[in-house]
C-alpha atoms as a PDB file:
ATOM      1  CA  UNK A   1       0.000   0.000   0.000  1.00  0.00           C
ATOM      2  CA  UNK A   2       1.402   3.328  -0.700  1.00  0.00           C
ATOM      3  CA  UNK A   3       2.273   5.640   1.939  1.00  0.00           C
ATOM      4  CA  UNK A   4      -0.224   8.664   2.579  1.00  0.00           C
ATOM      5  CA  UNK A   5       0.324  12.008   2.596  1.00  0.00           C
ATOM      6  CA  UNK A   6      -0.547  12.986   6.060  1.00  0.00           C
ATOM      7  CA  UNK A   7       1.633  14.875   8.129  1.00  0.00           C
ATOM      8  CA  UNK A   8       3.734  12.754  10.411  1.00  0.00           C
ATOM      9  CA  UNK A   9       1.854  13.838  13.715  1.00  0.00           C
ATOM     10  CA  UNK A  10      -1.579  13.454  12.695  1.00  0.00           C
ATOM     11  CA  UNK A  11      -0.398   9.586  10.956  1.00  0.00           C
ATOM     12  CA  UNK A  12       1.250   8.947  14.384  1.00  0.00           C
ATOM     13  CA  UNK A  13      -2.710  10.004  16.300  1.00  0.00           C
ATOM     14  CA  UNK A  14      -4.004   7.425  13.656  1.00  0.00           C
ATOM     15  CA  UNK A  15      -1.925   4.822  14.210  1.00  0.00           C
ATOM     16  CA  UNK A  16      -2.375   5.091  17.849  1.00  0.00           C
ATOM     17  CA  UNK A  17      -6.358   5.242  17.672  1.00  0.00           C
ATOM     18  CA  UNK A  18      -6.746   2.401  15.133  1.00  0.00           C
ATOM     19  CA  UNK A  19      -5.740  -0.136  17.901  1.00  0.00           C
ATOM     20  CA  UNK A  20      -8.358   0.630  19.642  1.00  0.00           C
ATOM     21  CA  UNK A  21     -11.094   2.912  17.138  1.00  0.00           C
ATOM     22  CA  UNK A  22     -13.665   4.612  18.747  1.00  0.00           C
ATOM     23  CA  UNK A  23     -17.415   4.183  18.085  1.00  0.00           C
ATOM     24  CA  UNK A  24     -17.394   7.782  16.377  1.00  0.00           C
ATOM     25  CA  UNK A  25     -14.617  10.179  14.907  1.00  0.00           C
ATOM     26  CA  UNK A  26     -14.878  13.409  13.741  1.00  0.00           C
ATOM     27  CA  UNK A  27     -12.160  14.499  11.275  1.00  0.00           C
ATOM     28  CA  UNK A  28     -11.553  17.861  10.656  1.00  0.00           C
ATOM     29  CA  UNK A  29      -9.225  19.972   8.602  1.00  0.00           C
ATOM     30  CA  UNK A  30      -8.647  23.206   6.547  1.00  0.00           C
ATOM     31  CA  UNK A  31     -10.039  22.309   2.490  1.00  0.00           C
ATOM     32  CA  UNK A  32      -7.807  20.747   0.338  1.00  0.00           C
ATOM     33  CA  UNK A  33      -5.987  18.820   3.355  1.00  0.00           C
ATOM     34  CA  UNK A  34      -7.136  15.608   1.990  1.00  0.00           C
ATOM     35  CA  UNK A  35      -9.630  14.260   4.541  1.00  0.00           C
ATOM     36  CA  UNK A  36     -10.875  11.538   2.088  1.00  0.00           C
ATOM     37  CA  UNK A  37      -7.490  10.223   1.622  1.00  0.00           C
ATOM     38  CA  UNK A  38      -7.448   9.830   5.838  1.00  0.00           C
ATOM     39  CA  UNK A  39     -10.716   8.280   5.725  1.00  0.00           C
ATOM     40  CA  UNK A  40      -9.467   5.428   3.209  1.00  0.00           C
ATOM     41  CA  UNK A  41      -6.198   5.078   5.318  1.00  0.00           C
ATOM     42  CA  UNK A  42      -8.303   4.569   8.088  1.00  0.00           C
ATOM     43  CA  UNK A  43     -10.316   2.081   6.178  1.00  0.00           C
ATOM     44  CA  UNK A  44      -7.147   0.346   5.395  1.00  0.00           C
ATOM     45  CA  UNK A  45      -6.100  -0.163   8.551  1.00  0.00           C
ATOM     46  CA  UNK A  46      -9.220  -1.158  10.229  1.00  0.00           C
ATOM     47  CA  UNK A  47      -9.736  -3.458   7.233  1.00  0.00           C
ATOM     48  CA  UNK A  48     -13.144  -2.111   7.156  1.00  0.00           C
ATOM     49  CA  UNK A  49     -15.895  -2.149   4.202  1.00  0.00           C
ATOM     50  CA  UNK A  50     -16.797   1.614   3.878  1.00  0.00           C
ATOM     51  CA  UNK A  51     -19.915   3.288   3.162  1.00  0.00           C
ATOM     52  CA  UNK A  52     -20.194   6.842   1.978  1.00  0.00           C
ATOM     53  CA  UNK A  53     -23.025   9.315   2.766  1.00  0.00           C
ATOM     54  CA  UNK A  54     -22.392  12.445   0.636  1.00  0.00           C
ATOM     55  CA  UNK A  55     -24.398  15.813   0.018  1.00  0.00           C
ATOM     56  CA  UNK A  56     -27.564  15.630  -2.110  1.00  0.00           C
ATOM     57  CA  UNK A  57     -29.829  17.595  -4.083  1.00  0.00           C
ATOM     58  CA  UNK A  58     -33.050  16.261  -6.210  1.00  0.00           C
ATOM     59  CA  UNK A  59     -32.150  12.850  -4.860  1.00  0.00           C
ATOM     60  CA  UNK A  60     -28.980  13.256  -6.798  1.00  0.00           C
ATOM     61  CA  UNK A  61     -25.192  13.739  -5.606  1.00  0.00           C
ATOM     62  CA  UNK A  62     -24.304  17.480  -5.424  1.00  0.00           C
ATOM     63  CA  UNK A  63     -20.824  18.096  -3.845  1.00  0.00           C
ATOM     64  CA  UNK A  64     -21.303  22.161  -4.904  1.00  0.00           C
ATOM     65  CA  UNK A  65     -25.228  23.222  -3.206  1.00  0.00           C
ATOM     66  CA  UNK A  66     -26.281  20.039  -2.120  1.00  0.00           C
ATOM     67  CA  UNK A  67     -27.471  18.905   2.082  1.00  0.00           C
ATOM     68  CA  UNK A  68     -27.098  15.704   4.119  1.00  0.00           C
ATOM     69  CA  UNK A  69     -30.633  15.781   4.882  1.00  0.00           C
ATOM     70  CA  UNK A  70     -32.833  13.491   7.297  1.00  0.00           C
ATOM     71  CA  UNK A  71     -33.981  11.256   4.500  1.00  0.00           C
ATOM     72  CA  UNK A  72     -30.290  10.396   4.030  1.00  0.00           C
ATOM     73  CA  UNK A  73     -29.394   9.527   7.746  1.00  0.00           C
ATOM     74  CA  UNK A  74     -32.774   7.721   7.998  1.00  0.00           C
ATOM     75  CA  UNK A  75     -32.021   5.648   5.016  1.00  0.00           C
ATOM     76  CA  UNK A  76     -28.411   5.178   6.680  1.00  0.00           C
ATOM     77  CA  UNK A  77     -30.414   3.988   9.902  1.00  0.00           C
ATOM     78  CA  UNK A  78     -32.171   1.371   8.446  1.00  0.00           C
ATOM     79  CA  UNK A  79     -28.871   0.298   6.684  1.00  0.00           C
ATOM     80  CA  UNK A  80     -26.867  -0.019  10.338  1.00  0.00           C
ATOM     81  CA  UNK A  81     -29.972  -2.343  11.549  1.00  0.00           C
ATOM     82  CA  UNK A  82     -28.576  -5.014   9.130  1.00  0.00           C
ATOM     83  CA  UNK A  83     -26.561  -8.081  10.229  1.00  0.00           C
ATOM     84  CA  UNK A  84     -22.848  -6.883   9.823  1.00  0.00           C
ATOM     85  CA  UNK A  85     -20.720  -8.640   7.994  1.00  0.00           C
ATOM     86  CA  UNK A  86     -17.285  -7.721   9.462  1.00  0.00           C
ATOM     87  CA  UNK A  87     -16.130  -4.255   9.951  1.00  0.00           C
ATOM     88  CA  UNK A  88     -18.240  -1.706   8.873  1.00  0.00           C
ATOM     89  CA  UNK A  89     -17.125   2.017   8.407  1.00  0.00           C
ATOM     90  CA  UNK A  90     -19.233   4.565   7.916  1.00  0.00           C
ATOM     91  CA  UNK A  91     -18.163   8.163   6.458  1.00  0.00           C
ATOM     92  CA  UNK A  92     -20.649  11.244   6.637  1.00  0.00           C
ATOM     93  CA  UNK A  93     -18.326  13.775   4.202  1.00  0.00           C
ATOM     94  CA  UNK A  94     -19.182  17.355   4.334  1.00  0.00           C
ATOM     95  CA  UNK A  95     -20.706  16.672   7.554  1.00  0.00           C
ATOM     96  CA  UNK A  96     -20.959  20.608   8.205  1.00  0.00           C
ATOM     97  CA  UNK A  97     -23.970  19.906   5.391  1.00  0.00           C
ATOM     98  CA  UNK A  98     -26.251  18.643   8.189  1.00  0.00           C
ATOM     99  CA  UNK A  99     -29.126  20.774   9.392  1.00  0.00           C
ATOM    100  CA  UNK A 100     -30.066  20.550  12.875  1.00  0.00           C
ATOM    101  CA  UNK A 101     -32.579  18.111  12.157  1.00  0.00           C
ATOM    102  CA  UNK A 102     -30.574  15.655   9.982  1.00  0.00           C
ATOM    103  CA  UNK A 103     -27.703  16.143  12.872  1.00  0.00           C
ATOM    104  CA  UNK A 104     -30.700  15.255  15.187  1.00  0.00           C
ATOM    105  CA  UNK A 105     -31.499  12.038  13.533  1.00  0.00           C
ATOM    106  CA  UNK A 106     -27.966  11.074  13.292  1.00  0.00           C
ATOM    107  CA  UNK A 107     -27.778  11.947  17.057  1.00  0.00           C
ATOM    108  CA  UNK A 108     -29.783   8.730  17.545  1.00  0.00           C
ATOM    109  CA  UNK A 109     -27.552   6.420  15.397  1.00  0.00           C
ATOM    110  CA  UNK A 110     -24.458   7.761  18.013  1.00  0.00           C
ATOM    111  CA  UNK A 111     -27.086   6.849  20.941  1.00  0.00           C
ATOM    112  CA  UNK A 112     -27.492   3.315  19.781  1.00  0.00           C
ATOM    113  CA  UNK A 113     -24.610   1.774  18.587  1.00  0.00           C
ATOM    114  CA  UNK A 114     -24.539  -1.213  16.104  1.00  0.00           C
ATOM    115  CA  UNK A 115     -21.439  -3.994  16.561  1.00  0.00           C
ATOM    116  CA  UNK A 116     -18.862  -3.665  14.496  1.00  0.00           C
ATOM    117  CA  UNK A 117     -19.494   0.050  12.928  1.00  0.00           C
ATOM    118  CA  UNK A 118     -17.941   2.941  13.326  1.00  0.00           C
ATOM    119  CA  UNK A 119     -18.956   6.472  12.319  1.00  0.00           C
ATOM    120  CA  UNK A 120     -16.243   8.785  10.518  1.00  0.00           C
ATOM    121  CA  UNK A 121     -17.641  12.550  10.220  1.00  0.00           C
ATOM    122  CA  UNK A 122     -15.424  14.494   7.562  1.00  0.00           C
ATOM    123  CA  UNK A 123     -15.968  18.096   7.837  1.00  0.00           C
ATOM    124  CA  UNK A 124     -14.310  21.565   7.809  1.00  0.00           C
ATOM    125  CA  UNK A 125     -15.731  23.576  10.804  1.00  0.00           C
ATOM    126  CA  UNK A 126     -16.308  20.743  13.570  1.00  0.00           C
ATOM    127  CA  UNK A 127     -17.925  23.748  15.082  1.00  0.00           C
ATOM    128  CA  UNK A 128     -21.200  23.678  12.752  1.00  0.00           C
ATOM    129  CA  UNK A 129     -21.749  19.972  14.929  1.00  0.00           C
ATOM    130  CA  UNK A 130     -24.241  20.408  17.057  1.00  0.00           C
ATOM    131  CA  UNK A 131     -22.368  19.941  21.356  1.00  0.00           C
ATOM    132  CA  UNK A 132     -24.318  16.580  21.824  1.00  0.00           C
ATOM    133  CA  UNK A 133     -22.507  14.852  18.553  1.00  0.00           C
ATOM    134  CA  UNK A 134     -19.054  16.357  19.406  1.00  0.00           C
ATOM    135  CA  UNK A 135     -19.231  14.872  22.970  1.00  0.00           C
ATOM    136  CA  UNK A 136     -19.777  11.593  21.444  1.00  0.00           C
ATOM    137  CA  UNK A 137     -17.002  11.632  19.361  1.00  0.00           C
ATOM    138  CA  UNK A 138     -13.146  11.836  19.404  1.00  0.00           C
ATOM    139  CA  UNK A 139     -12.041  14.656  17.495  1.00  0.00           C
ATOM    140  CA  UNK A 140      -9.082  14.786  15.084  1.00  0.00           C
ATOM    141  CA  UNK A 141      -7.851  17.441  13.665  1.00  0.00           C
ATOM    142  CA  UNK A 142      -5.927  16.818   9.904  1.00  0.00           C
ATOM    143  CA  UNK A 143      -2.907  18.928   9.865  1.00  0.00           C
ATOM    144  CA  UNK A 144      -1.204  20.149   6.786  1.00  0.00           C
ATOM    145  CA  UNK A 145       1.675  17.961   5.397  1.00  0.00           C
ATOM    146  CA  UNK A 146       5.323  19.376   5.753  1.00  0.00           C
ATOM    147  CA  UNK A 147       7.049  21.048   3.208  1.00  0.00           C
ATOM    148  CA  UNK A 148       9.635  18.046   2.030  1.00  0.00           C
ATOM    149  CA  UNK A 149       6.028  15.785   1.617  1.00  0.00           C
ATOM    150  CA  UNK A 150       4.510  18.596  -0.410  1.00  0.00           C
ATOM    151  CA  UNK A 151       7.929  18.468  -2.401  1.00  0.00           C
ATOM    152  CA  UNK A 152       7.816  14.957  -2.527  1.00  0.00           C
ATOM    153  CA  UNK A 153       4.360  15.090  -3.892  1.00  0.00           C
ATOM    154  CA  UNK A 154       5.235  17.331  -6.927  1.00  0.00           C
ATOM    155  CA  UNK A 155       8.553  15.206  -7.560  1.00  0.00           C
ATOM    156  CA  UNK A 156       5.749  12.388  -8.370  1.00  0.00           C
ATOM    157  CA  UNK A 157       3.984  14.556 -10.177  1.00  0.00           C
ATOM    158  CA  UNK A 158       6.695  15.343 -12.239  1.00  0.00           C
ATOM    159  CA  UNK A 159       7.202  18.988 -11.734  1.00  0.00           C
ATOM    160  CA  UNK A 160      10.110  20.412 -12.633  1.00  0.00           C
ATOM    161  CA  UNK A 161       9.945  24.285 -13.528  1.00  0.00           C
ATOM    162  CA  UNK A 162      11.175  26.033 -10.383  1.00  0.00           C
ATOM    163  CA  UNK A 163       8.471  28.687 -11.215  1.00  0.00           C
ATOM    164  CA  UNK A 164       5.663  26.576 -10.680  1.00  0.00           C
ATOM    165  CA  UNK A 165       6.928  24.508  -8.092  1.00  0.00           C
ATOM    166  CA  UNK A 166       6.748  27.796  -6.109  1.00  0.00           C
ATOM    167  CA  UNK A 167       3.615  29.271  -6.755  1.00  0.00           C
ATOM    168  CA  UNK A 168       2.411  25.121  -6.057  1.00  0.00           C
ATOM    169  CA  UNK A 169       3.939  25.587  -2.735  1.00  0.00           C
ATOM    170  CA  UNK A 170       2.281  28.889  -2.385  1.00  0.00           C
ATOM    171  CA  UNK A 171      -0.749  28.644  -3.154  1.00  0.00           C
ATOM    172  CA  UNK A 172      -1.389  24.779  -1.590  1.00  0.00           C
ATOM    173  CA  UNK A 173       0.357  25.818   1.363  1.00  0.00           C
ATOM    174  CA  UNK A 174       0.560  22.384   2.865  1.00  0.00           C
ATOM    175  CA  UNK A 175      -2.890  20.562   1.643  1.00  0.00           C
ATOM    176  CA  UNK A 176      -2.080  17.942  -0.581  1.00  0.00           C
ATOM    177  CA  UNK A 177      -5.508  17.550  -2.002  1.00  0.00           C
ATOM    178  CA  UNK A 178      -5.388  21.652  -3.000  1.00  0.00           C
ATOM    179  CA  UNK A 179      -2.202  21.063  -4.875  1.00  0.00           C
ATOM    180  CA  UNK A 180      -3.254  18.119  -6.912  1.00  0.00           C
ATOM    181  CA  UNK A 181      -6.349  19.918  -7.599  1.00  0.00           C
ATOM    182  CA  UNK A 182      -4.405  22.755  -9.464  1.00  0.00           C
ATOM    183  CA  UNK A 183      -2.015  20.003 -10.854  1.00  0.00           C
ATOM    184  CA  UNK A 184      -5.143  18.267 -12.680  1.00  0.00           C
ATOM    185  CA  UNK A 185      -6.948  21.567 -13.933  1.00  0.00           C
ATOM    186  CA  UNK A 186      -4.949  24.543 -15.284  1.00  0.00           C
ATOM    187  CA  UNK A 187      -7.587  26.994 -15.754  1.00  0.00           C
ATOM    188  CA  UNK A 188      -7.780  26.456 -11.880  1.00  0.00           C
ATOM    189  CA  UNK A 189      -3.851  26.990 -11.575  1.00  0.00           C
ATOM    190  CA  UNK A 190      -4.024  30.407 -13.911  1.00  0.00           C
ATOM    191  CA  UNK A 191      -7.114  31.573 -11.600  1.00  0.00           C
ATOM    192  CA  UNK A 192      -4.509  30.946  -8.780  1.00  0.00           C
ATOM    193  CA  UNK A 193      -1.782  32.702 -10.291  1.00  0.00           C
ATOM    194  CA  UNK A 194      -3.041  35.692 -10.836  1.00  0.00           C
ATOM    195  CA  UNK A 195      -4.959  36.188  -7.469  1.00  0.00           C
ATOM    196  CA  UNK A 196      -0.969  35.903  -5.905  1.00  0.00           C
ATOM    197  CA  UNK A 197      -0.213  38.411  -8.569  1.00  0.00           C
ATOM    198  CA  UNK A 198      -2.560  40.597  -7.213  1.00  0.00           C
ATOM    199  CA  UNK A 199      -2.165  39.646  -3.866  1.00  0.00           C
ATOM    200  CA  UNK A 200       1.379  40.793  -4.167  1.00  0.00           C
ATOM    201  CA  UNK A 201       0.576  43.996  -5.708  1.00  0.00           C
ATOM    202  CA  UNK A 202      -1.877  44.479  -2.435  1.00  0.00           C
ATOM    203  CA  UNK A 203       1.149  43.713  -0.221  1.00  0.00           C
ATOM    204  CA  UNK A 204       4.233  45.642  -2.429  1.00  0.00           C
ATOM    205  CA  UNK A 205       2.218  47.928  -5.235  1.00  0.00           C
ATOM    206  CA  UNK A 206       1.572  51.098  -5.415  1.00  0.00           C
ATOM    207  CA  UNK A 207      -1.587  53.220  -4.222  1.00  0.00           C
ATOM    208  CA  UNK A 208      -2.535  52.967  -7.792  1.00  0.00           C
ATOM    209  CA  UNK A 209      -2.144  50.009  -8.770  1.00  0.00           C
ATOM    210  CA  UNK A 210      -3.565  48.440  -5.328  1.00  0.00           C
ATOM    211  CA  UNK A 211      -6.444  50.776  -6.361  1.00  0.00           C
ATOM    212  CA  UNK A 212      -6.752  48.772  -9.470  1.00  0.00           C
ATOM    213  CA  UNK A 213      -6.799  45.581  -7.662  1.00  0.00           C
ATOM    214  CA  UNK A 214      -9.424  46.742  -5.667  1.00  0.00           C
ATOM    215  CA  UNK A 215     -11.787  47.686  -8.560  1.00  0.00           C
ATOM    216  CA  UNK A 216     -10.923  44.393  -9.958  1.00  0.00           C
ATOM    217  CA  UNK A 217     -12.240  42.560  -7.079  1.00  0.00           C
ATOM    218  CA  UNK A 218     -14.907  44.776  -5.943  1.00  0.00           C
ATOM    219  CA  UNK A 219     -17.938  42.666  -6.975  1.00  0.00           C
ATOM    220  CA  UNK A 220     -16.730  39.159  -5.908  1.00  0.00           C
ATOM    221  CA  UNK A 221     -16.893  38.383  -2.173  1.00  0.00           C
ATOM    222  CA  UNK A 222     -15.127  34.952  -2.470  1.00  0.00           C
ATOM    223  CA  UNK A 223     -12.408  35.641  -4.803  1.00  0.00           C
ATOM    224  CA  UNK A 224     -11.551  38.794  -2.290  1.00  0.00           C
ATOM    225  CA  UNK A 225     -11.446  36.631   0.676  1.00  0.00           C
ATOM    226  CA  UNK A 226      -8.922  34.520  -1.484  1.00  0.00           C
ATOM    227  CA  UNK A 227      -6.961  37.393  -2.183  1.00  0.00           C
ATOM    228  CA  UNK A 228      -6.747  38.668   1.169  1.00  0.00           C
ATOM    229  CA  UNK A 229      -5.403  35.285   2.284  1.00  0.00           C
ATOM    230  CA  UNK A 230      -3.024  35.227   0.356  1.00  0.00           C
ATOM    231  CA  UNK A 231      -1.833  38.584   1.051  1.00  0.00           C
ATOM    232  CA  UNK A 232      -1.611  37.401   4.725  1.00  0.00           C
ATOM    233  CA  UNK A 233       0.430  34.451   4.158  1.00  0.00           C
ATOM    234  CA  UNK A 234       2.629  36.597   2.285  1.00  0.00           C
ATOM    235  CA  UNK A 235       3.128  38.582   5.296  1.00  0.00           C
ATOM    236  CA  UNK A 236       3.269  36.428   7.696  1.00  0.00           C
ATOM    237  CA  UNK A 237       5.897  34.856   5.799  1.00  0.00           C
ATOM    238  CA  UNK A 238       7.998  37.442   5.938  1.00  0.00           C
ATOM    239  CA  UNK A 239       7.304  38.568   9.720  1.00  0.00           C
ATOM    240  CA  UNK A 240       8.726  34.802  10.047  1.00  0.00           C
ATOM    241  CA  UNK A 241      11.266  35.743   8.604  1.00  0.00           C
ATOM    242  CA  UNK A 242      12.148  39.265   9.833  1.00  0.00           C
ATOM    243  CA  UNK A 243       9.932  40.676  12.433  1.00  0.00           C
ATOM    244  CA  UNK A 244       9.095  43.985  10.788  1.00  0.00           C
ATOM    245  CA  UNK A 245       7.071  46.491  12.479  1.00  0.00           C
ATOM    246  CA  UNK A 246       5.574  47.843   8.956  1.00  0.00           C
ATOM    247  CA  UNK A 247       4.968  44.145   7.832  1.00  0.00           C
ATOM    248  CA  UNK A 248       2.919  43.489  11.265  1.00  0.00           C
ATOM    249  CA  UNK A 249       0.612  46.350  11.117  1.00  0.00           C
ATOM    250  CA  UNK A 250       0.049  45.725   7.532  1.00  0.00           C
ATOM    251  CA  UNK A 251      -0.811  41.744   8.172  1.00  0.00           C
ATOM    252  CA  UNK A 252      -3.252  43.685  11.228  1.00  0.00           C
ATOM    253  CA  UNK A 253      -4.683  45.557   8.186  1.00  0.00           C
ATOM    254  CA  UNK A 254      -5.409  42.928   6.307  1.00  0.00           C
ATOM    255  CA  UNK A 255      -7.166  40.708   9.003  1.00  0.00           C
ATOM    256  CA  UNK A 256      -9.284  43.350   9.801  1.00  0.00           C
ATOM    257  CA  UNK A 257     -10.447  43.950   6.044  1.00  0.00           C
ATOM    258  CA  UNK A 258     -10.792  40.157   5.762  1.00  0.00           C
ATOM    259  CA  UNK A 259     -13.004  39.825   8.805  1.00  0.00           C
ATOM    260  CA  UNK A 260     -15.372  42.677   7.573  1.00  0.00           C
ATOM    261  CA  UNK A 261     -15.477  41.295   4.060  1.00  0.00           C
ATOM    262  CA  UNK A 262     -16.399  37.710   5.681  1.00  0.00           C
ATOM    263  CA  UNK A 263     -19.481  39.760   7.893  1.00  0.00           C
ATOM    264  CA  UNK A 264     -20.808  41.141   4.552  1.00  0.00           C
ATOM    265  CA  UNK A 265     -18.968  44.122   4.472  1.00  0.00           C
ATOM    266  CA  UNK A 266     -18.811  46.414   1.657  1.00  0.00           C
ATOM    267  CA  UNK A 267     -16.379  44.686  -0.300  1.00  0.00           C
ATOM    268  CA  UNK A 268     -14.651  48.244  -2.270  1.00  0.00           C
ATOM    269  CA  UNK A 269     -14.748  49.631   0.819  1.00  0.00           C
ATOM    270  CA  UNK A 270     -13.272  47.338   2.562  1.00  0.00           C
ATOM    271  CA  UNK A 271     -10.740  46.872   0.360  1.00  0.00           C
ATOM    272  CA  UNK A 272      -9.927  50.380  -0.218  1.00  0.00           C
ATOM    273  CA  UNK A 273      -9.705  50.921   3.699  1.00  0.00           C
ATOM    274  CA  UNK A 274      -6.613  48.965   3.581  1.00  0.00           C
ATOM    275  CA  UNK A 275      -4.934  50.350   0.335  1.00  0.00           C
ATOM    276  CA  UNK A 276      -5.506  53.478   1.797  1.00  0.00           C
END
């Protein structure tokens, strides 16, 4: 079996737990850190048949818009009622898509557990679980990889221009998933490229050309919030670096326009706050 890319602390947690797996685990992680990957380690080692529940909409699969609703846990109920045969693992991804009643109904599931199953909640803000499933599960949080395993990753995918390889390690910034994403689609990659472009201008440019940025982005909410990230990790890697006073209050800046673009802010205004 190949070797995963997890970061070596989170694979040791894994290891350790899979002695001894708990009735319920909910595994959590920034997007793009590869949490389905974990789940089919974890599969792996538990030498478990694995069931997946994913988002729907019209009865139909829809990773983009689509819920975990009740219908979906209930069908899963009456599916954990049946006589196992062996292991049986079963993975709830983009758990955060449960409303409070699905998470109700799946509440009951946690409350009654079957031999031989185990629950495996993928999700992105374990904080959208409602207390009374969190109690009932071990958390886990999904750290990024290192930085040799996200070089080791684009040595496989044979990447060689130095160029790319950086803007790769930029822009995945430690989630393997992310960086084979923009490996297997390069409109995806361009769309990346140019948002550190600009993100750079944000960070070195001047007024005018930040200005520019700013109309640029003024009318797309989600694309800004990219672009302010990435303006931040910029920073913050060079306050790693060199602790600069101007590069702190800048990064300070920055958070503050992200945070009021993320509450609905005005987006030019918020924008043009910090250019200004």
């Amino acid at each position: 079996m190949t070797d995963p890319i997890i970061n070596p602390a989170t694979l040791a947690q894994l290891d350790h737990m899979t002695q001894t797996f708990p009735h319920a685990v909910i595994l959590h992680g920034p997007r793009g850190v590869g949490l389905t990957g974990v789940a089919e380690y974890i599969r792996d080692e538990l030498r478990a048949v694995m069931t997946t529940v994913l988002p729907e909409r019209n009865e139909k699969v829809d990773l983009q818009s689509g819920v975990i609703s009740v219908s979906s846990i209930r069908r899963l109920y009456d599916q954990t009622k049946t006589t196992p045969q062996g292991r049986r693992l079963i993975v709830i991804d983009y758990a955060e898509r449960m409303g409070s009643q699905a998470q109700n109904a799946f509440l009951k599931l946690l409350e009654e557990p079957g031999r031989d199953i185990h629950f495996l909640l993928l999700c992105h803000d374990a904080g959208s679980l409602l207390p009374t499933i969190r109690s009932r599960a071990q958390s886990v949080e999904v750290q990024p990889v290192t930085q040799s395993q996200s070089e080791a990753l684009l040595d496989t995918l044979k990447v060689t221009d130095a160029t790319k390889r950086a803007q790769l390690l930029f822009v995945a910034n430690g989630l393997p998933a992310e960086l084979q994403r923009l490996m297997s689609n390069d409109d995806v990659f361009q769309a990346r490229a140019t948002l550190i472009r600009d993100a750079r201008t944000i960070v070195q440019g001047h007024a005018y050309d930040k200005l520019a940025v700013v109309q640029y982005y003024k009318d797309n909410r989600e694309a800004s919030l990219i672009l302010l990230t990435d303006a931040m990790n910029m920073l913050h890697n060079s306050v790693v670096k060199e602790a600069q006073s101007r590069s702190i209050a800048t990064l300070a800046s920055l958070l503050e326009a992200y945070e009021r673009v993320l509450a609905n802010g005005n987006l030019r205004l918020q924008l043009a706050a910090h250019v200004v």
